[in-house]
Protein backbone atom coordinates (compact mmCIF):
# COMPACT_ATOMS: atom_id res chain seq x y z
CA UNK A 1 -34.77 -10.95 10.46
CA UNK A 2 -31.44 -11.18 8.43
CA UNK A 3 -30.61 -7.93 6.57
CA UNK A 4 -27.19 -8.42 5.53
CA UNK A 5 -25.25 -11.50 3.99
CA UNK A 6 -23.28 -14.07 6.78
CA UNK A 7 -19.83 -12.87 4.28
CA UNK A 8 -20.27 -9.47 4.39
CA UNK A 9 -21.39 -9.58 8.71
CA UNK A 10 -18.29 -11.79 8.86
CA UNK A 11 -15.68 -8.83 6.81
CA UNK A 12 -17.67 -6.42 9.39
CA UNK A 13 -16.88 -8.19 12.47
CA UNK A 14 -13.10 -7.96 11.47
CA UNK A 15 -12.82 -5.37 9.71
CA UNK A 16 -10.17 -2.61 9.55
CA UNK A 17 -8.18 -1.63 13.60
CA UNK A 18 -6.98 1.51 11.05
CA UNK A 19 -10.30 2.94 10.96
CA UNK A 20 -11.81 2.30 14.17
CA UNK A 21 -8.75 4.15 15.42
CA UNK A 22 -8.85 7.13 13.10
CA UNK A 23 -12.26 7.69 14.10
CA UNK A 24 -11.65 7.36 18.13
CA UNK A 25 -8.95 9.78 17.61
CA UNK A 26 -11.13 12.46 16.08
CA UNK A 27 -13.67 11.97 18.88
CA UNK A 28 -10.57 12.42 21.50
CA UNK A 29 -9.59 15.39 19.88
CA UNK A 30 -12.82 17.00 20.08
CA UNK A 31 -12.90 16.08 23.76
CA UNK A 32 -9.47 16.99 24.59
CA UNK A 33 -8.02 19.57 21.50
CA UNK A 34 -6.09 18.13 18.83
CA UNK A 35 -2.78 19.96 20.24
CA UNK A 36 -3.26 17.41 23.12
CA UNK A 37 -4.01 14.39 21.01
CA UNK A 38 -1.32 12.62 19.23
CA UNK A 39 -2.64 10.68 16.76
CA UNK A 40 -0.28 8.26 14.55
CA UNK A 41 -2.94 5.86 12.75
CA UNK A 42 -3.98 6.30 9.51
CA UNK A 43 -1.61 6.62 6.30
CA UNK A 44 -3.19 10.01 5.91
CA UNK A 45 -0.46 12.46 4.89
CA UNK A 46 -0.99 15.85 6.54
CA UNK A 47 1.10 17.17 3.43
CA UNK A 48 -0.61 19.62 0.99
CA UNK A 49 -0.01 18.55 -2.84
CA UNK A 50 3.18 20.07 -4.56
CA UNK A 51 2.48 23.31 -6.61
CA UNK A 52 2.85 22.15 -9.82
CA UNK A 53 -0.21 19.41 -9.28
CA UNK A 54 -2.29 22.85 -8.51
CA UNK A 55 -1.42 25.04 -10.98
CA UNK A 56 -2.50 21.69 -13.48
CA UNK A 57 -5.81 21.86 -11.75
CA UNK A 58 -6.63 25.61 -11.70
CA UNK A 59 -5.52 25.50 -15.41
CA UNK A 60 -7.73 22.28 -16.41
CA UNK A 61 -10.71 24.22 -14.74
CA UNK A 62 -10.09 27.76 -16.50
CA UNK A 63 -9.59 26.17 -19.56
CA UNK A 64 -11.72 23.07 -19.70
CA UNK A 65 -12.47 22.14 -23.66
CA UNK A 66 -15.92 21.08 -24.43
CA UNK A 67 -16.95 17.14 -23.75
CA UNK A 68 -14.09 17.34 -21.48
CA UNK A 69 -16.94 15.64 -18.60
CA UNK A 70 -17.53 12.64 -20.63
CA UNK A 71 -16.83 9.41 -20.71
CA UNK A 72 -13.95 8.14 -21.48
CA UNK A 73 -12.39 4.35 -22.57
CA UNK A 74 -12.34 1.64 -20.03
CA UNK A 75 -8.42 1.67 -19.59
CA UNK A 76 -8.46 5.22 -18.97
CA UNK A 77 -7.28 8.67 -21.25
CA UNK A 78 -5.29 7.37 -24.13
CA UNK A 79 -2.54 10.52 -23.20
CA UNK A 80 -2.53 9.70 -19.46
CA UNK A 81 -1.47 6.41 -20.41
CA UNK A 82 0.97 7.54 -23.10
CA UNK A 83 2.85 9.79 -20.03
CA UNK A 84 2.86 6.70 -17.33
CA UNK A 85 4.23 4.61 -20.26
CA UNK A 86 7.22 6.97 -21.09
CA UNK A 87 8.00 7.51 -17.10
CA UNK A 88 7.79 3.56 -17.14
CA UNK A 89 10.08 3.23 -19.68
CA UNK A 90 12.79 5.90 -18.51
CA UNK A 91 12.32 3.65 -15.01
CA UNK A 92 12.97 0.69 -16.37
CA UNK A 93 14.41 0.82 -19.59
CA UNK A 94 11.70 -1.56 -21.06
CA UNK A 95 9.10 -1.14 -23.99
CA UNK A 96 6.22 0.31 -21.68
CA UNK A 97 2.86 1.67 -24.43
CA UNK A 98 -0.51 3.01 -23.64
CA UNK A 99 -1.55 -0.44 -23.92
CA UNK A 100 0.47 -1.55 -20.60
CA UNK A 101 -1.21 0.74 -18.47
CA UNK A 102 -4.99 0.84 -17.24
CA UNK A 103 -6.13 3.56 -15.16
CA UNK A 104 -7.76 2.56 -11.92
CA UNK A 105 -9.28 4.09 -8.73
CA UNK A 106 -6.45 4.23 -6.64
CA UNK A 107 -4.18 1.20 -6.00
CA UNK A 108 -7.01 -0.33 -4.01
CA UNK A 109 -9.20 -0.24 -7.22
CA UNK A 110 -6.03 -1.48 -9.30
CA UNK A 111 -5.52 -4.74 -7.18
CA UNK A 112 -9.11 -5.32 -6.92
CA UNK A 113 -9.22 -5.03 -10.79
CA UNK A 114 -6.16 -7.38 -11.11
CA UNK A 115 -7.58 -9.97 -8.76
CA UNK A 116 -11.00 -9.94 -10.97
CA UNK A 117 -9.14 -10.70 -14.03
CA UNK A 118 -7.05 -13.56 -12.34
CA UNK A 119 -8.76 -15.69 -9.71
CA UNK A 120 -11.42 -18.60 -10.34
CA UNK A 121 -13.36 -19.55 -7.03
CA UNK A 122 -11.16 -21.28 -4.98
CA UNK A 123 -7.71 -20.06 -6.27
CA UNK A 124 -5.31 -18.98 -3.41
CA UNK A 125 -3.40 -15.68 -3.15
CA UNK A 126 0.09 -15.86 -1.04
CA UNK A 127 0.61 -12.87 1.60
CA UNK A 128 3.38 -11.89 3.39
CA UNK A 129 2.91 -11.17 7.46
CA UNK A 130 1.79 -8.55 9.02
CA UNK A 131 0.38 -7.16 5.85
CA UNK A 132 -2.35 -4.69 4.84
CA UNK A 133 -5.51 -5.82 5.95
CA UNK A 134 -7.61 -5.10 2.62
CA UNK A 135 -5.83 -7.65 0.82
CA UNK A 136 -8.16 -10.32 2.57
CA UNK A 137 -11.37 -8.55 1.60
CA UNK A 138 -10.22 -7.94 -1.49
CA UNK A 139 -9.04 -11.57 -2.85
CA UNK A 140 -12.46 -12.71 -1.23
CA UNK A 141 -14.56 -10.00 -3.10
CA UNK A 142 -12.95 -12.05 -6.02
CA UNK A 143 -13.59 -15.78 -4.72
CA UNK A 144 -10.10 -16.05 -3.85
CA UNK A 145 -8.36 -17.90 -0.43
CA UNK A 146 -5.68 -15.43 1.15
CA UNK A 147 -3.08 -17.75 2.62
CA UNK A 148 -0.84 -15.60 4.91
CA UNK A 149 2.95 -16.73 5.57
CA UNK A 150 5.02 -15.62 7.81
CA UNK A 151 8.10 -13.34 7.17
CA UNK A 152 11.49 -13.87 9.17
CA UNK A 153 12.49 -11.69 12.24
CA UNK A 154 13.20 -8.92 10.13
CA UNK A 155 10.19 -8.91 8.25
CA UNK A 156 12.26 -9.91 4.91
CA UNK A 157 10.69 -11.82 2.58
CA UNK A 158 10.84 -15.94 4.45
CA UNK A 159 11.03 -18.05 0.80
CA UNK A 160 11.14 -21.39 2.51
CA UNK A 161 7.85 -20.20 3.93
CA UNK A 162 6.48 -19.16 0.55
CA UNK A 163 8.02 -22.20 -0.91
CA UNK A 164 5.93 -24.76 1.63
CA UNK A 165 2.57 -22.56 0.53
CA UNK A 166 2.85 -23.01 -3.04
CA UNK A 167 0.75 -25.55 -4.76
CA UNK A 168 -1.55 -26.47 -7.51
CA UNK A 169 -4.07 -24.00 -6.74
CA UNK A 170 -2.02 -21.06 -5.67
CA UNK A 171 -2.38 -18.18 -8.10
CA UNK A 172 -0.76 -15.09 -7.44
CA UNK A 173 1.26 -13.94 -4.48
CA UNK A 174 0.70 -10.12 -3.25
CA UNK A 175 4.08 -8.27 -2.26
CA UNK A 176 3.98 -5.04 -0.74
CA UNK A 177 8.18 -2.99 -1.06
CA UNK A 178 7.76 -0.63 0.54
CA UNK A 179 5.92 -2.18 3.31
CA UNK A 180 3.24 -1.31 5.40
CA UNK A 181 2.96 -1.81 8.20
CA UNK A 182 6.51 -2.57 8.52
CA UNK A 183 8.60 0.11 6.77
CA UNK A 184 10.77 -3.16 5.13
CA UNK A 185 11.99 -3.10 1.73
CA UNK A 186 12.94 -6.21 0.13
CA UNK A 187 16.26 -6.57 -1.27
CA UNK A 188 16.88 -7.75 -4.92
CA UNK A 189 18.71 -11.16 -4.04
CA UNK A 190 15.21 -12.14 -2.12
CA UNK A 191 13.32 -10.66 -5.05
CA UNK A 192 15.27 -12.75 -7.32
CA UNK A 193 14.97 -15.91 -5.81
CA UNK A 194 11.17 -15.41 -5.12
CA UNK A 195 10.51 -15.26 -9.12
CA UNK A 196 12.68 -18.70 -9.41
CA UNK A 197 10.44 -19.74 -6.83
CA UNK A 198 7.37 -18.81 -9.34
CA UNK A 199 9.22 -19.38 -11.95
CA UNK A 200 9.12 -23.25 -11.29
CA UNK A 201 6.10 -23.60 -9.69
CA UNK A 202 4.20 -21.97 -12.41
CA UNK A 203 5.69 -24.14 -14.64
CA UNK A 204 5.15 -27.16 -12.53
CA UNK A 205 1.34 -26.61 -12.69
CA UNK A 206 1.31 -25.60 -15.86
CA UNK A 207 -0.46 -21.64 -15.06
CA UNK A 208 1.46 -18.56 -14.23
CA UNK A 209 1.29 -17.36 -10.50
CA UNK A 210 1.48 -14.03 -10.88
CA UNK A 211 3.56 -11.21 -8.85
CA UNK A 212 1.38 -8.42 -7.73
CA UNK A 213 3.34 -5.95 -6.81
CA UNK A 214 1.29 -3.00 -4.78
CA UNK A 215 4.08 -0.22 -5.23
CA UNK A 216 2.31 2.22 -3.71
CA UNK A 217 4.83 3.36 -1.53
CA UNK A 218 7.74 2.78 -4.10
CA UNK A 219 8.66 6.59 -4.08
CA UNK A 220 9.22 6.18 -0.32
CA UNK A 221 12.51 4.86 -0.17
CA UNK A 222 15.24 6.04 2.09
CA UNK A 223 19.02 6.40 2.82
CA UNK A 224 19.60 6.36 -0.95
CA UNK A 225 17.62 3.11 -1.56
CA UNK A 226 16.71 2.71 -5.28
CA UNK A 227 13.62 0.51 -6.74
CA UNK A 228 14.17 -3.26 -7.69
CA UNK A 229 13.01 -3.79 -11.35
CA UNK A 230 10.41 -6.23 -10.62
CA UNK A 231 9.30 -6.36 -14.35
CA UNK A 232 13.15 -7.93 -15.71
CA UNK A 233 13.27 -10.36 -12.96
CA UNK A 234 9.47 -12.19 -13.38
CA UNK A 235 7.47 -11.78 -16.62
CA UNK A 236 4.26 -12.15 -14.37
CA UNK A 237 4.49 -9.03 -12.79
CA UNK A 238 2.02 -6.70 -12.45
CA UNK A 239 2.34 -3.38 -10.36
CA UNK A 240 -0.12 -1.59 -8.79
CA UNK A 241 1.13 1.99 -8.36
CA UNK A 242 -1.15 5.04 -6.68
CA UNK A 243 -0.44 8.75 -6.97
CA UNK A 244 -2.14 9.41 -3.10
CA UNK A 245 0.73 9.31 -0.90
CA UNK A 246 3.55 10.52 -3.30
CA UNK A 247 0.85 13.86 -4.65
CA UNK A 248 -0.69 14.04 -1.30
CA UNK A 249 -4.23 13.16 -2.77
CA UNK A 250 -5.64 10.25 -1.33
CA UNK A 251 -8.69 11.46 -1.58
CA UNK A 252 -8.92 11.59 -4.87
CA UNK A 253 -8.48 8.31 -5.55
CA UNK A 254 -6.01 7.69 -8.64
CA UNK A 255 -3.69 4.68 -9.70
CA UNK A 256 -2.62 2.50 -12.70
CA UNK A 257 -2.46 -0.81 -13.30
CA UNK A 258 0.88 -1.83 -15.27
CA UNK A 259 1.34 -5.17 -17.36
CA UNK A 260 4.61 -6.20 -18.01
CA UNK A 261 5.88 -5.12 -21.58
CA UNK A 262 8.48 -8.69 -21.58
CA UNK A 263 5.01 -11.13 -20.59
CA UNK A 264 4.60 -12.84 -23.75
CA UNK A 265 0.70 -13.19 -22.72
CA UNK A 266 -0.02 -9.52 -22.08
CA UNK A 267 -2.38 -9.52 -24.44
CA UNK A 268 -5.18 -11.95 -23.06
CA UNK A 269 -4.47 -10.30 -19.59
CA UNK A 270 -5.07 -6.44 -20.24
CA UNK A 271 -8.70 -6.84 -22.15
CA UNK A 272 -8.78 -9.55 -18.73
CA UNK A 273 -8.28 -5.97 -16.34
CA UNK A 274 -9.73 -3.63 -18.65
CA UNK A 275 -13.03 -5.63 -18.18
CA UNK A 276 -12.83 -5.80 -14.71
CA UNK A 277 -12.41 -2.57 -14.42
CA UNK A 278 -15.62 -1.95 -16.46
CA UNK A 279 -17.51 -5.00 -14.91
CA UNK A 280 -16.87 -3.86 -11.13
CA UNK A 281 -18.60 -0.44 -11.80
CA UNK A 282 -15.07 1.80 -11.41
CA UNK A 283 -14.76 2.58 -14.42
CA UNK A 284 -13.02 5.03 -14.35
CA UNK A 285 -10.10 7.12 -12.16
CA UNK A 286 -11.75 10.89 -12.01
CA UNK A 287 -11.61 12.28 -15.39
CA UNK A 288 -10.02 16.03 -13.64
CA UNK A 289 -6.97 13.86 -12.09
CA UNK A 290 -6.24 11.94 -15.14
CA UNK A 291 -5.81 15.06 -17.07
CA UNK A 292 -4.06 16.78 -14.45
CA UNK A 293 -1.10 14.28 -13.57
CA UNK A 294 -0.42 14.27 -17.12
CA UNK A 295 1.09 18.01 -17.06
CA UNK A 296 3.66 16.87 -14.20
CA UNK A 297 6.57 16.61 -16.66
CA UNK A 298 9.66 15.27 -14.96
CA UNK A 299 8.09 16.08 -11.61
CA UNK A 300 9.61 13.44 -8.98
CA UNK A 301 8.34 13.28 -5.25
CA UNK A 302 11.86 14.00 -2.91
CA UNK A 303 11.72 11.63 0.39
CA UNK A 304 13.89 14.12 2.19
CA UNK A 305 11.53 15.07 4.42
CA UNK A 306 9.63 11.85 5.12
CA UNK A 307 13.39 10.64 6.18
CA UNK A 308 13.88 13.15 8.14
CA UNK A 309 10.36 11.98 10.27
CA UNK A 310 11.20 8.49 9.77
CA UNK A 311 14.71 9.23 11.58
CA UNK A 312 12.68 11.39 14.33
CA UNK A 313 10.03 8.96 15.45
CA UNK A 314 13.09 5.76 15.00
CA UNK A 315 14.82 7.95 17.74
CA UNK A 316 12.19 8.89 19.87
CA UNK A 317 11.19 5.08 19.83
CA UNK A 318 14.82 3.34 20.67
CA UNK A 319 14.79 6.65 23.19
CA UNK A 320 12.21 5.03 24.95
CA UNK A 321 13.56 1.34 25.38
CA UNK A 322 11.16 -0.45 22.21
CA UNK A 323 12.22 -2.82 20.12
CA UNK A 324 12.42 -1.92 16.61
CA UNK A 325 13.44 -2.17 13.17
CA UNK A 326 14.27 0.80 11.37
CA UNK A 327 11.97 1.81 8.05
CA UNK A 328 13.93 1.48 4.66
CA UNK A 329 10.86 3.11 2.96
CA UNK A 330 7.41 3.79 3.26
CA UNK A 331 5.71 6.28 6.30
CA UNK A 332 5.27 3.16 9.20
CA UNK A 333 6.62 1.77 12.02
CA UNK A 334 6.04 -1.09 13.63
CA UNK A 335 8.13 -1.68 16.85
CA UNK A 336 7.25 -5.10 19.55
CA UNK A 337 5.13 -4.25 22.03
CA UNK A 338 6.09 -4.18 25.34
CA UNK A 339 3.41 -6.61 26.43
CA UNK A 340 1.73 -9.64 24.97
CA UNK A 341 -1.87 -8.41 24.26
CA UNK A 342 -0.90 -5.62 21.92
CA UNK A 343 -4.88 -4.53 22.12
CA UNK A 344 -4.34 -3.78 25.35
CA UNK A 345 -1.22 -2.04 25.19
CA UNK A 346 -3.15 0.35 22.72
CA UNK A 347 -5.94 0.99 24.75
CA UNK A 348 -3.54 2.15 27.54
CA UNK A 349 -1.51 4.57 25.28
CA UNK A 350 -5.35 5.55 23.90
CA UNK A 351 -6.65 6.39 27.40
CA UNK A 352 -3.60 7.41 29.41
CA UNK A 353 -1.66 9.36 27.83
CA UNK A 354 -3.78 10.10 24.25
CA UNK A 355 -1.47 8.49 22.17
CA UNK A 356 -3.57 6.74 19.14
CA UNK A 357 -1.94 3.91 17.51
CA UNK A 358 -2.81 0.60 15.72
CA UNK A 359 -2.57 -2.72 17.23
CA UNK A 360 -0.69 -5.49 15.07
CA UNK A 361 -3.05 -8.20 15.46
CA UNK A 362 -4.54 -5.44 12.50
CA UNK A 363 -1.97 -6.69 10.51
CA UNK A 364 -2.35 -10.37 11.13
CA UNK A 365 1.04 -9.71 13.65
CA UNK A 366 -0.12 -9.61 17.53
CA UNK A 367 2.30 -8.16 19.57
CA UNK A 368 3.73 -5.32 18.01
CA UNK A 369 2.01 -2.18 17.18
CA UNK A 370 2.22 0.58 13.76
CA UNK A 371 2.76 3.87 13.71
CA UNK A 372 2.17 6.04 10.75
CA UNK A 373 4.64 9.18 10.64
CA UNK A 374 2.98 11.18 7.84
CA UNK A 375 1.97 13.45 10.32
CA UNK A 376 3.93 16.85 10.97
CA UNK A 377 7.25 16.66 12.83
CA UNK A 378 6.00 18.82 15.80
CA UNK A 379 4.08 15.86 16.61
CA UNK A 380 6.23 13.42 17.05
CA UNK A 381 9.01 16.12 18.50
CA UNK A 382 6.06 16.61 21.00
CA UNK A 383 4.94 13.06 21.82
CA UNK A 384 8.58 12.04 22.41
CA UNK A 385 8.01 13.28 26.40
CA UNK A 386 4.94 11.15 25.95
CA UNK A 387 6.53 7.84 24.50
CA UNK A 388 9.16 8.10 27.03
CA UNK A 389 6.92 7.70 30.10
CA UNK A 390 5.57 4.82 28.33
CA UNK A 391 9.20 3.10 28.47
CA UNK A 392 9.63 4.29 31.91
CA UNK A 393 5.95 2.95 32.85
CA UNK A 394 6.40 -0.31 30.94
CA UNK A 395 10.08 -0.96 32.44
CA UNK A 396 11.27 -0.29 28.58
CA UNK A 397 14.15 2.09 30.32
């Protein structure tokens, strides 16, 4: 008897290597103590959020005005988007309003709100590999084709690869600066010739192909790295941005979608997202967290400490004989596995010596392996023994 649909059996089947390891890793530590688990797989920050987010809270609840449970507008609280517009604007230096800005649930509602507004059946959404896996389920919730392309060695941006996959039906390509799995950050010269690229095919086919930009990670940025204005170099722009990882609340689930002020059809394409958001039931980001990231005032997340773990686990890594880039940005790593079947090579670090990471082919990249370092620095200072018997094992050293 068939109880589910063949799509949804199908997104099943392949679904997420993040959270089948995040869940085998809580069932190790139960069996073994969490002290002797070491568990680098989900982009979970063991951080606590900064005080001034919870002093906001405690004085939202003590003081909460009447009707504040209500409903609000579809785009979200007319004076949450009046603060992300001014921080947009000192950014940027561009003409950010309210209107620019629609409040989503997280950055995975935001791109699945953006995708909704953009894609007929058929259309096809460009995606840099290895990349996160959701963006496949989430241009097919929408009746879009994810067409993956490969990045070059150094998993910068390939545009002669993006270049061959753009055609007549392509409609937006996904970027993803800081990058996860990778830890890359693309440079401005590649960002810049990527929007020529769009730039003339959209005009070739007569329909903008739009840059989504999932800038999630964009406060992540290291060794004095600053953000590439995405919104002066392609009109089509649209970021998705997520206060989880840079407030340490990912369970709370808020993020903005942000139009670009300079697109000269803005317009049409908010009431496009602010429908979406309506029409696929999300409506809206928690009421509680709207109102409290709205009395962060200059507040600005400091990497200092994420560098200081990104410069740990790049150390303990080269330490033991893997090949690996170093992260610009972001809270991953993703270093070559030391043999082919990168599956495998996680299921020995799982069962021998209770190391829990994520195998590549996750990130449509087999042979190389991510490691999230939002975890606390004792844990990586003590799985460096551990990770160093792996190189020995593997020949690595």
């Amino acid at each position: 008897m068939k109880i589910i649909s063949d799509r949804v059996q199908k997104m099943i089947e392949g679904s997420s290597w993040v959270r089948r390891m995040f869940e085998e890793a809580s069932l190790l530590k139960f069996q073994y103590g969490e002290d002797k688990v070491f568990d680098f797989t989900l982009g979970n920050p063991v951080d606590e959020p900064p005080p001034i987010f919870k002093e906001a809270l405690k004085k939202l609840v003590e003081n909460s005005g009447k009707g504040c449970h209500r409903y609000m507008p579809n785009q979200g609280f007319s004076e949450t988007r009046a603060f992300l517009a001014e921080r947009l604007k000192k950014e940027t230096d561009l003409p950010f309003t309210e209107n620019h800005i629609i409040m989503t649930v997280g950055a995975a509602g935001g791109l699945n709100v953006a995708l909704k507004a953009i894609l007929d059946p058929g259309d096809e959404v460009i995606v840099p590999v290895p990349y996160f896996v959701e963006f496949k389920f989430y241009t097919e919730n929408h009746g879009g084709v994810m067409v993956p392309v490969n990045t070059k060695e150094d998993f910068s941006l390939d545009l002669a690869e993006i270049e061959r996959a753009l055609n007549k039906r392509t409609r937006a390509i996904i970027i993803n600066s800081p990058n996860n799995p990778t830890g890359a950050v693309y440079e401005e010269e590649e960002l810049k010739a990527l929007s020529e690229l769009l730039k003339r095919a959209s005009q070739k086919n007569d329909r903008v192909i739009y840059l989504l930009s999932d800038d999630t990670y964009c406060d992540f940025l290291y060794d004095g790295l600053k953000p590439v204005n995405l919104f002066t170099l392609y009109e089509g722009t649209i970021s998705i941005r997520s206060f989880s990882k840079s407030l340490f609340i990912p369970g709370e689930r808020l993020g903005y979608v942000a139009v670009n002020p300079l697109f000269e059809e803005a317009q049409p394409l908010i009431e496009a997202l602010i429908l979406a958001n309506r029409v696929l039931g999300f409506v809206n980001a928690p009421a509680l967290m709207q109102r409290a990231v709205r009395l962060l005032g200059d507040w600005n997340f400091d990497p200092t400490v994420y560098q200081r773990r990104r410069d740990l686990i790049y150390e303990t890594l080269v330490e033991a004989g893997f090949q690996v880039q170093k992260p610009k940005g972001a809270f991953y790593i993703f270093p070559k596995s030391p043999i082919e079947d990168d599956v495998a090579f996680v299921r020995e670090l799982q069962n021998k010596y209770l190391l829990l990471v994520v195998p590549g082919s996750g990130f449509g990249k087999p042979g190389y392996v991510r490691l999230s370092f939002c975890v606390e620095e004792k844990t990586i200072e003590r799985a460096r023994e551990k990770f160093y018997q792996v190189g020995k094992d593997f020949g690595l050293i």
